[in-house]
PDB file of N, CA and C in Angstrom:
ATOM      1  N   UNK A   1      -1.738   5.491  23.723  1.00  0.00           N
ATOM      2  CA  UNK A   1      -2.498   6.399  22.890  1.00  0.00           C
ATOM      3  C   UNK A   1      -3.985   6.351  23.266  1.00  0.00           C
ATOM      4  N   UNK A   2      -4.118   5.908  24.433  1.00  0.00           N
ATOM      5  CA  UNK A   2      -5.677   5.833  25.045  1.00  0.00           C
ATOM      6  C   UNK A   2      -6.057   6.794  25.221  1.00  0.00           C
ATOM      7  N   UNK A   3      -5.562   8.325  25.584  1.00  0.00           N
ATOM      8  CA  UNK A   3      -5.904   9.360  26.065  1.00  0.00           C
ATOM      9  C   UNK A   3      -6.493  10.024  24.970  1.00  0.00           C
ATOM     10  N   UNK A   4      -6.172   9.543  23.238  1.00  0.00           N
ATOM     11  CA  UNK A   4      -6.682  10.474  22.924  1.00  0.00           C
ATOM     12  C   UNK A   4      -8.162  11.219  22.902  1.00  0.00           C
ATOM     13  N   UNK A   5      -9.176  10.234  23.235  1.00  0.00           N
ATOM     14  CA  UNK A   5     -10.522  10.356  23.226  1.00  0.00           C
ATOM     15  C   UNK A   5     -10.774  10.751  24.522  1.00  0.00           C
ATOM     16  N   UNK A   6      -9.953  11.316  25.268  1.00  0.00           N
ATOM     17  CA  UNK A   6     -10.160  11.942  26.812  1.00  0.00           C
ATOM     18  C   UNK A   6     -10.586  13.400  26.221  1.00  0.00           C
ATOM     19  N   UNK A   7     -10.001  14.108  25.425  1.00  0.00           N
ATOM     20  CA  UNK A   7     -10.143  15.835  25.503  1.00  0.00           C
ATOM     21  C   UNK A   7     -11.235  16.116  25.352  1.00  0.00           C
ATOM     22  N   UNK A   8     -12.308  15.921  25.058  1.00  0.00           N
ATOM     23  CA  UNK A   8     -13.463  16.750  25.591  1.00  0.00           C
ATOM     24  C   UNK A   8     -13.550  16.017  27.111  1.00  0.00           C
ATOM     25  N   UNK A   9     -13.440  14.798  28.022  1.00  0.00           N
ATOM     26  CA  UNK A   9     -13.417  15.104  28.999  1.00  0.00           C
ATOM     27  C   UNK A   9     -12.845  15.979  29.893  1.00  0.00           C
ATOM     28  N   UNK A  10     -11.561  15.956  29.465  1.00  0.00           N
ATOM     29  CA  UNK A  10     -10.811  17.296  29.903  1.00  0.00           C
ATOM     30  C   UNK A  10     -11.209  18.472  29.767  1.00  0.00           C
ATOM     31  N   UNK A  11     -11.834  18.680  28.755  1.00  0.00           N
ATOM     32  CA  UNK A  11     -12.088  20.308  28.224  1.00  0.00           C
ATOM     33  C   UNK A  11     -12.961  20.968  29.059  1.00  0.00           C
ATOM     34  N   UNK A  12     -14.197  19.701  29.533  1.00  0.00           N
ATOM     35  CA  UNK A  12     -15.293  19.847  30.393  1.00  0.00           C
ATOM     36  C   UNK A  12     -14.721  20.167  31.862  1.00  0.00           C
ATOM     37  N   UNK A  13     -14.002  18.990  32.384  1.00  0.00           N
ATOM     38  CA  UNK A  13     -13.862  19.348  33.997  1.00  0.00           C
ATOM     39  C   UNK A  13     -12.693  20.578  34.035  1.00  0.00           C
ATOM     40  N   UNK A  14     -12.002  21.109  33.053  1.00  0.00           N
ATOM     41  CA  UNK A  14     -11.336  22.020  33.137  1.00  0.00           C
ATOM     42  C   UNK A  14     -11.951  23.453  33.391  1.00  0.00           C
ATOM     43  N   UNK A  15     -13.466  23.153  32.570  1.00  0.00           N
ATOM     44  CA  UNK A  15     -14.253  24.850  32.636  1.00  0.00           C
ATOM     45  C   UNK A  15     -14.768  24.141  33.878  1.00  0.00           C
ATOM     46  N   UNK A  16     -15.428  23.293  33.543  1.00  0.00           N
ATOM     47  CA  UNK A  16     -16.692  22.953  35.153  1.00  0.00           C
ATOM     48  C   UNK A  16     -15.695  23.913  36.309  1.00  0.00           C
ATOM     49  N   UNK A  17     -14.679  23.353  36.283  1.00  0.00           N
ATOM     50  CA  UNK A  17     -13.917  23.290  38.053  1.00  0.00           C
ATOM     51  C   UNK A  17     -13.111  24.304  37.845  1.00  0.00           C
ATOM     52  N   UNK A  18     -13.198  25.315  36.694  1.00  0.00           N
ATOM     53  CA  UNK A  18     -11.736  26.334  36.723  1.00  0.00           C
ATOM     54  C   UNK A  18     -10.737  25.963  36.889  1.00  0.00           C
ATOM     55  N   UNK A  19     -10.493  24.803  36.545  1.00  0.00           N
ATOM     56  CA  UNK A  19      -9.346  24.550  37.141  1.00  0.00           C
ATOM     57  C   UNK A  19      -7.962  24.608  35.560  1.00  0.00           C
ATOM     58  N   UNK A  20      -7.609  25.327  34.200  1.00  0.00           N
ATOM     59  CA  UNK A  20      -7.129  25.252  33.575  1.00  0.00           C
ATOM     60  C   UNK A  20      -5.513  24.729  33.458  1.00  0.00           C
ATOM     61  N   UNK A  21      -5.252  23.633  34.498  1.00  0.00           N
ATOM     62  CA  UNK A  21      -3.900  23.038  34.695  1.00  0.00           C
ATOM     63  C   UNK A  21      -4.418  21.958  33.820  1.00  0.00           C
ATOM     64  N   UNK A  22      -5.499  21.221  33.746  1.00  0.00           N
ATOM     65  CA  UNK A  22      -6.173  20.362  33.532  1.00  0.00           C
ATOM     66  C   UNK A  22      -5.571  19.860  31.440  1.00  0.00           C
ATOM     67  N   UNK A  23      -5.616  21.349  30.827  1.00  0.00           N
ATOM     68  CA  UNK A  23      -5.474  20.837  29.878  1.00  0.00           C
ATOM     69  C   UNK A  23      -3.719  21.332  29.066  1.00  0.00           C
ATOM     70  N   UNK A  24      -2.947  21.694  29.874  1.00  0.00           N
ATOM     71  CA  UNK A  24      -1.111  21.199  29.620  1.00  0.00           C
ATOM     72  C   UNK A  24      -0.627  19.662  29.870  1.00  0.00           C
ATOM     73  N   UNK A  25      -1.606  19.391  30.962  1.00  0.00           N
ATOM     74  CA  UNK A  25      -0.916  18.336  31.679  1.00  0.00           C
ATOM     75  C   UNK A  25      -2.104  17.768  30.876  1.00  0.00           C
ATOM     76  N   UNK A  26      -2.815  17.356  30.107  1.00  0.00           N
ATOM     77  CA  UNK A  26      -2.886  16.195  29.282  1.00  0.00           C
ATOM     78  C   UNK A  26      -2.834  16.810  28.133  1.00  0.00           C
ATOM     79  N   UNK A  27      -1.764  17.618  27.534  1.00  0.00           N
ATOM     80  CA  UNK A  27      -0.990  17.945  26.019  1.00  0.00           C
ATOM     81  C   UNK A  27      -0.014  17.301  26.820  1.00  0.00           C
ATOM     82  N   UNK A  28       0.907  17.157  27.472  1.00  0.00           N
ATOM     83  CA  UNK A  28       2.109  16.674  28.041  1.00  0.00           C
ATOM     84  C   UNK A  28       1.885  14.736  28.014  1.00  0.00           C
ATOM     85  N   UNK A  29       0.715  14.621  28.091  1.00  0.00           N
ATOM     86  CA  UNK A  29       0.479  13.056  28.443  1.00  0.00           C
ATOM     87  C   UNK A  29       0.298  12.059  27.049  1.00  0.00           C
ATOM     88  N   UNK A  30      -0.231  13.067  26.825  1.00  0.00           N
ATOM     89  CA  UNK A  30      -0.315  12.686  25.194  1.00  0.00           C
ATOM     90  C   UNK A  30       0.588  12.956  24.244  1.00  0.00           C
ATOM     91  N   UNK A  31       1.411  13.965  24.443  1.00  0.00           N
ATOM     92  CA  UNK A  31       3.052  13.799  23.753  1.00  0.00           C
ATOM     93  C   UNK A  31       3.487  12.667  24.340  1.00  0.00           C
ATOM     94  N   UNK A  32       3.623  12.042  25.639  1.00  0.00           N
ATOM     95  CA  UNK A  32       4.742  11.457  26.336  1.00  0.00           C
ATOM     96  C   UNK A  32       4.296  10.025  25.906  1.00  0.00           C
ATOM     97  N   UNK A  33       2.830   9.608  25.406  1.00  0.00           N
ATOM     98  CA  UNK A  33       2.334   8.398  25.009  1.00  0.00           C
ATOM     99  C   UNK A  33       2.767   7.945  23.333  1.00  0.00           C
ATOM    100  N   UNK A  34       2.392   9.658  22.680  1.00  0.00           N
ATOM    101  CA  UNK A  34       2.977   9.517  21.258  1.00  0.00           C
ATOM    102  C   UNK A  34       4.106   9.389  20.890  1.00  0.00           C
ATOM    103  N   UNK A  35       5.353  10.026  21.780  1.00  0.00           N
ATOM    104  CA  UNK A  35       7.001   9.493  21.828  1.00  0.00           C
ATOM    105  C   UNK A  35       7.127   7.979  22.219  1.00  0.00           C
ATOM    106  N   UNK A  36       6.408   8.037  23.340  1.00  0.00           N
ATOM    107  CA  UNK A  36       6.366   6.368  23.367  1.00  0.00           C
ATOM    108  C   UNK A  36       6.138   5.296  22.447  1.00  0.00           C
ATOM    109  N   UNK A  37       5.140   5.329  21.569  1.00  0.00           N
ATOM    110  CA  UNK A  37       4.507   4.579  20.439  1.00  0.00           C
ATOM    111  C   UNK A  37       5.405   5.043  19.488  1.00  0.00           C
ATOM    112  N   UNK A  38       6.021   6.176  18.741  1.00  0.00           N
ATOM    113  CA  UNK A  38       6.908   6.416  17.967  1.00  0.00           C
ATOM    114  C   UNK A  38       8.102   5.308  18.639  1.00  0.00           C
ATOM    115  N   UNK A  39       9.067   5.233  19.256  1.00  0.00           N
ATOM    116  CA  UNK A  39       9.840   4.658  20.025  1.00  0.00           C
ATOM    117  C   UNK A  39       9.932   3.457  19.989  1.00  0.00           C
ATOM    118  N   UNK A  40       8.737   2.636  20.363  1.00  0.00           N
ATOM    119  CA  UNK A  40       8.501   1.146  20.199  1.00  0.00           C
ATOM    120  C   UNK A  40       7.694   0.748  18.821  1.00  0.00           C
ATOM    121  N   UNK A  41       7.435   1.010  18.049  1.00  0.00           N
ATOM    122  CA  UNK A  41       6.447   0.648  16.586  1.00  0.00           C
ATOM    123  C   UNK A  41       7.060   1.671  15.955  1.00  0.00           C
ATOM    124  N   UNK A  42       7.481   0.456  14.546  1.00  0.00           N
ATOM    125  CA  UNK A  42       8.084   1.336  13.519  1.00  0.00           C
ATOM    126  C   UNK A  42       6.666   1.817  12.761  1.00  0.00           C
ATOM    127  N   UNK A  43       6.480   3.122  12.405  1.00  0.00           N
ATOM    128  CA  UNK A  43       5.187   3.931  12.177  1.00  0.00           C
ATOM    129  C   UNK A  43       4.913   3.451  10.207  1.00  0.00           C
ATOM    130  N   UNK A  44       6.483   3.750   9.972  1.00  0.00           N
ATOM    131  CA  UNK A  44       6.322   3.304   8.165  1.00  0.00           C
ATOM    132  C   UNK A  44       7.257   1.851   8.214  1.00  0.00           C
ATOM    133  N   UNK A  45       6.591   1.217   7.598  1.00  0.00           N
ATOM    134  CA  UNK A  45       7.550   0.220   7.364  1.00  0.00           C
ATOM    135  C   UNK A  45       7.479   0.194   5.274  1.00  0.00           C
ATOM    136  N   UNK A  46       8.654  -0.230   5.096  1.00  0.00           N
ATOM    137  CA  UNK A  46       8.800  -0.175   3.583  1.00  0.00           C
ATOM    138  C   UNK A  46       8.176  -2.160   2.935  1.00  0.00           C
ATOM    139  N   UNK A  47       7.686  -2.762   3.805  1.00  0.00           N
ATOM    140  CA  UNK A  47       7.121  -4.103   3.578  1.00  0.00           C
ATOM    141  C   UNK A  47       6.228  -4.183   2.868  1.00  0.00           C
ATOM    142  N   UNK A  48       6.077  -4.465   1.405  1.00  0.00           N
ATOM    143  CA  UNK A  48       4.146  -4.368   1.064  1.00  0.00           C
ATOM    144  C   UNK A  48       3.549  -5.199   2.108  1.00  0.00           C
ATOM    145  N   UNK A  49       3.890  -6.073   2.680  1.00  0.00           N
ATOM    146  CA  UNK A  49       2.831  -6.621   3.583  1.00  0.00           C
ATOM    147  C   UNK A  49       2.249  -6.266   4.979  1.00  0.00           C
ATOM    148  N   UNK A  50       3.188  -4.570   5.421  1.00  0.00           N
ATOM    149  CA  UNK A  50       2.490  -4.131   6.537  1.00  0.00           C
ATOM    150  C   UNK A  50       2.450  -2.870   5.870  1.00  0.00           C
ATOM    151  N   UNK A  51       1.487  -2.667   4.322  1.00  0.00           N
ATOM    152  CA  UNK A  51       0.856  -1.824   4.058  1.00  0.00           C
ATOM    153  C   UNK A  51      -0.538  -1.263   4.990  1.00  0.00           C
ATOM    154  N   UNK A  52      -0.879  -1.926   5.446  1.00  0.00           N
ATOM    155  CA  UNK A  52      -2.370  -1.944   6.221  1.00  0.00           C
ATOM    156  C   UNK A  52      -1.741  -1.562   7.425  1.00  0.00           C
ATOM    157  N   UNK A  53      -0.876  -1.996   8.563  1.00  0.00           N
ATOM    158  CA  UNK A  53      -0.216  -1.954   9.442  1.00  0.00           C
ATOM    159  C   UNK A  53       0.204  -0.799   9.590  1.00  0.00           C
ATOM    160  N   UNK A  54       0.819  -0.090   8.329  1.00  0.00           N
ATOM    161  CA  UNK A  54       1.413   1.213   8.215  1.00  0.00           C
ATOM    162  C   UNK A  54       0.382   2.548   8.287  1.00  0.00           C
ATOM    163  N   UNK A  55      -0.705   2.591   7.325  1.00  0.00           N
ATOM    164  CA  UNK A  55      -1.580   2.958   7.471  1.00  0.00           C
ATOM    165  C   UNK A  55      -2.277   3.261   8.936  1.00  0.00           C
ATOM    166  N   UNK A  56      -3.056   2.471   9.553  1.00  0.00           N
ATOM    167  CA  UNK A  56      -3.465   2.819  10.788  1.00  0.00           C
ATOM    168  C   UNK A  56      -2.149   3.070  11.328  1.00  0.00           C
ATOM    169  N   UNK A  57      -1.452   3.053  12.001  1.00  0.00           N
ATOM    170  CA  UNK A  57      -0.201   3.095  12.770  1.00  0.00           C
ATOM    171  C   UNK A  57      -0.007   4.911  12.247  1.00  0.00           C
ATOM    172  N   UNK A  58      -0.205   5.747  11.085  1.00  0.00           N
ATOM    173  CA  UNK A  58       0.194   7.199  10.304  1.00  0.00           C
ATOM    174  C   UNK A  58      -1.266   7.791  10.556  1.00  0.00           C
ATOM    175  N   UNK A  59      -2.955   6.849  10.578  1.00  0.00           N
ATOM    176  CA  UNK A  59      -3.904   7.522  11.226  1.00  0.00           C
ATOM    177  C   UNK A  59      -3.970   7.866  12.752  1.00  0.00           C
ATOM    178  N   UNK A  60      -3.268   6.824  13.705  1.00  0.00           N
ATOM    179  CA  UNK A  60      -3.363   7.289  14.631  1.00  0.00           C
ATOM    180  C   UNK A  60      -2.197   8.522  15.392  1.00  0.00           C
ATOM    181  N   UNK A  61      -1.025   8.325  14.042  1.00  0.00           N
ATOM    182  CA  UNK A  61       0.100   9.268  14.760  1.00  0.00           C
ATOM    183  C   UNK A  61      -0.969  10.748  14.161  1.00  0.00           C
ATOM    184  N   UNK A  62      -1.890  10.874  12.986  1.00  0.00           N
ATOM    185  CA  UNK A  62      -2.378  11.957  12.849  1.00  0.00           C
ATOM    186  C   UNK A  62      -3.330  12.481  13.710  1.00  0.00           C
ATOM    187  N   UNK A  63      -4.206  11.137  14.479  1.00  0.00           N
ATOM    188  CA  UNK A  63      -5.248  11.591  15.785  1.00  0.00           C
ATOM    189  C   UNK A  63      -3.901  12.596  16.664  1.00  0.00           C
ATOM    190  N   UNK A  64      -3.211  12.237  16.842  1.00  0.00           N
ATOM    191  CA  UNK A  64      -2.357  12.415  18.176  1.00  0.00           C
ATOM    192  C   UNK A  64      -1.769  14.086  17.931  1.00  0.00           C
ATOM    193  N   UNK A  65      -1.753  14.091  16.707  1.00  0.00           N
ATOM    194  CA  UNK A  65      -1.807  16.067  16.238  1.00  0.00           C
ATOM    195  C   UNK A  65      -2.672  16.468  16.200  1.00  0.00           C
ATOM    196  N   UNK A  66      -3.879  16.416  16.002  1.00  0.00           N
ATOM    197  CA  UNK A  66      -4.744  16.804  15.701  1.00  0.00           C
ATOM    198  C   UNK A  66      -5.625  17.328  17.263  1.00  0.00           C
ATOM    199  N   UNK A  67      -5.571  16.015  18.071  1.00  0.00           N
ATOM    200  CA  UNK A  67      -5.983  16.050  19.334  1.00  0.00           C
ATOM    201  C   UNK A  67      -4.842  17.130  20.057  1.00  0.00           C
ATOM    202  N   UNK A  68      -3.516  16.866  19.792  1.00  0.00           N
ATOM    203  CA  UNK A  68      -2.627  17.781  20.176  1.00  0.00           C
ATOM    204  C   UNK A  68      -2.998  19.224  19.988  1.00  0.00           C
ATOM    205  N   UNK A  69      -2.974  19.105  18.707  1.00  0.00           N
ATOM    206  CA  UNK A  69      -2.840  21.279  18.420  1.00  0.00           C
ATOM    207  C   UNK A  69      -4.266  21.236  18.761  1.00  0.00           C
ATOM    208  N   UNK A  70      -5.249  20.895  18.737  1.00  0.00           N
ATOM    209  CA  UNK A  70      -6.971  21.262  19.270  1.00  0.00           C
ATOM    210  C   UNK A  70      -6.646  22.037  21.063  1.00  0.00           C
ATOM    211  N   UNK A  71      -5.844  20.868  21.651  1.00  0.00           N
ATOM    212  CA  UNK A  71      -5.725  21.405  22.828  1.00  0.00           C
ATOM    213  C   UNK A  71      -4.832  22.604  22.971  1.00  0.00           C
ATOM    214  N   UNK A  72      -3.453  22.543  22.209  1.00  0.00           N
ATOM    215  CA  UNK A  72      -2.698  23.901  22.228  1.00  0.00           C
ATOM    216  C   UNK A  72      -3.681  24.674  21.821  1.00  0.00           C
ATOM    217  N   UNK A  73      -4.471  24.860  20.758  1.00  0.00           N
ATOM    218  CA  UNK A  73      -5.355  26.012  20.047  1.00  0.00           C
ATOM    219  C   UNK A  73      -6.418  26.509  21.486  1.00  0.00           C
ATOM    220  N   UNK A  74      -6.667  25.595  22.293  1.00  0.00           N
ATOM    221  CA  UNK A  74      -7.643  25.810  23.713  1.00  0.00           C
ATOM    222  C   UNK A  74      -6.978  27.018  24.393  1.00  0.00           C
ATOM    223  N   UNK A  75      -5.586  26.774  24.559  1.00  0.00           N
ATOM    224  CA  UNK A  75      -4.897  27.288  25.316  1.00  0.00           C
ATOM    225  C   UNK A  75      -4.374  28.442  24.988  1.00  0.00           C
ATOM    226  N   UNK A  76      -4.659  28.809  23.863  1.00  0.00           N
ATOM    227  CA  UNK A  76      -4.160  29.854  22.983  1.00  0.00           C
ATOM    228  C   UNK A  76      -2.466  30.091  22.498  1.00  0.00           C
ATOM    229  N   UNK A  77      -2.343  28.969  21.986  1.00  0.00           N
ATOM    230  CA  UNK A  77      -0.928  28.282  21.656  1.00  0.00           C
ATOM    231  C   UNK A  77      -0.844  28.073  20.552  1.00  0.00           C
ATOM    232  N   UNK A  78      -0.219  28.088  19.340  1.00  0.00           N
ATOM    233  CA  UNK A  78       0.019  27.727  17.960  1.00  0.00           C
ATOM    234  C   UNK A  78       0.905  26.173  17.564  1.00  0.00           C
ATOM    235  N   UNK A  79       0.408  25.419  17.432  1.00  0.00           N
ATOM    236  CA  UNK A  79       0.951  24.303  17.358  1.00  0.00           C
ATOM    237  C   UNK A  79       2.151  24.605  15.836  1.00  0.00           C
ATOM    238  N   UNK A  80       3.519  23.565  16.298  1.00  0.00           N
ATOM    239  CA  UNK A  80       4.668  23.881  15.048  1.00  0.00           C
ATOM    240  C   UNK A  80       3.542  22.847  13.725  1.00  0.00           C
ATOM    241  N   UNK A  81       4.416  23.723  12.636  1.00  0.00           N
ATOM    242  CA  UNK A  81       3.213  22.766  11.513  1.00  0.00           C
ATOM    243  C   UNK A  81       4.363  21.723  11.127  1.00  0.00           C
ATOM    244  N   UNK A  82       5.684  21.539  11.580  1.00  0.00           N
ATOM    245  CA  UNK A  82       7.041  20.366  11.241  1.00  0.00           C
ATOM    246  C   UNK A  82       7.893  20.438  12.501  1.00  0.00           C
ATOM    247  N   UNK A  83       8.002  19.288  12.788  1.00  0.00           N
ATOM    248  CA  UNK A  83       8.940  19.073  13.633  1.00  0.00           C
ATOM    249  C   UNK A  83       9.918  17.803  13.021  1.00  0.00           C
TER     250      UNK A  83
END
């Protein structure tokens, strides 16, 4: 989930260089990191004691939409509001 603080780098060398491949292929990288982390870390746990645990673990699955549909919205794409 490192990438998420990449998209304004992306956003930049994508106009700088024309090059608009730049920002699918990191919506694709950043799904494939957020399936990953879904996958290995349970996101809710029902424990009061990984109340705190749970928490960040549901802020960062919300960075990872947020950063997501910003970039679909770039692209002129409508992000699903449920999956």
């Amino acid at each position: 989930m490192r990438r998420l603080n990449e998209l304004p780098d992306v956003i930049a060398r994508s106009a700088e260089m024309l090059e608009p491949h730049h920002m699918p292929h990191f919506a694709y990288e950043v799904a494939r990191e957020l399936q990953r982390f879904y996958e290995a870390c349970r996101v809710i746990s029902s424990e009061p004691a990984d109340a705190e645990l749970t928490k960040a673990r549901l802020l960062l699955v919300d960075a990872a939409r947020i950063v997501l549909e910003g970039t679909l919205n770039i692209m002129g794409m409508n992000a699903p509001e449920r999956m």
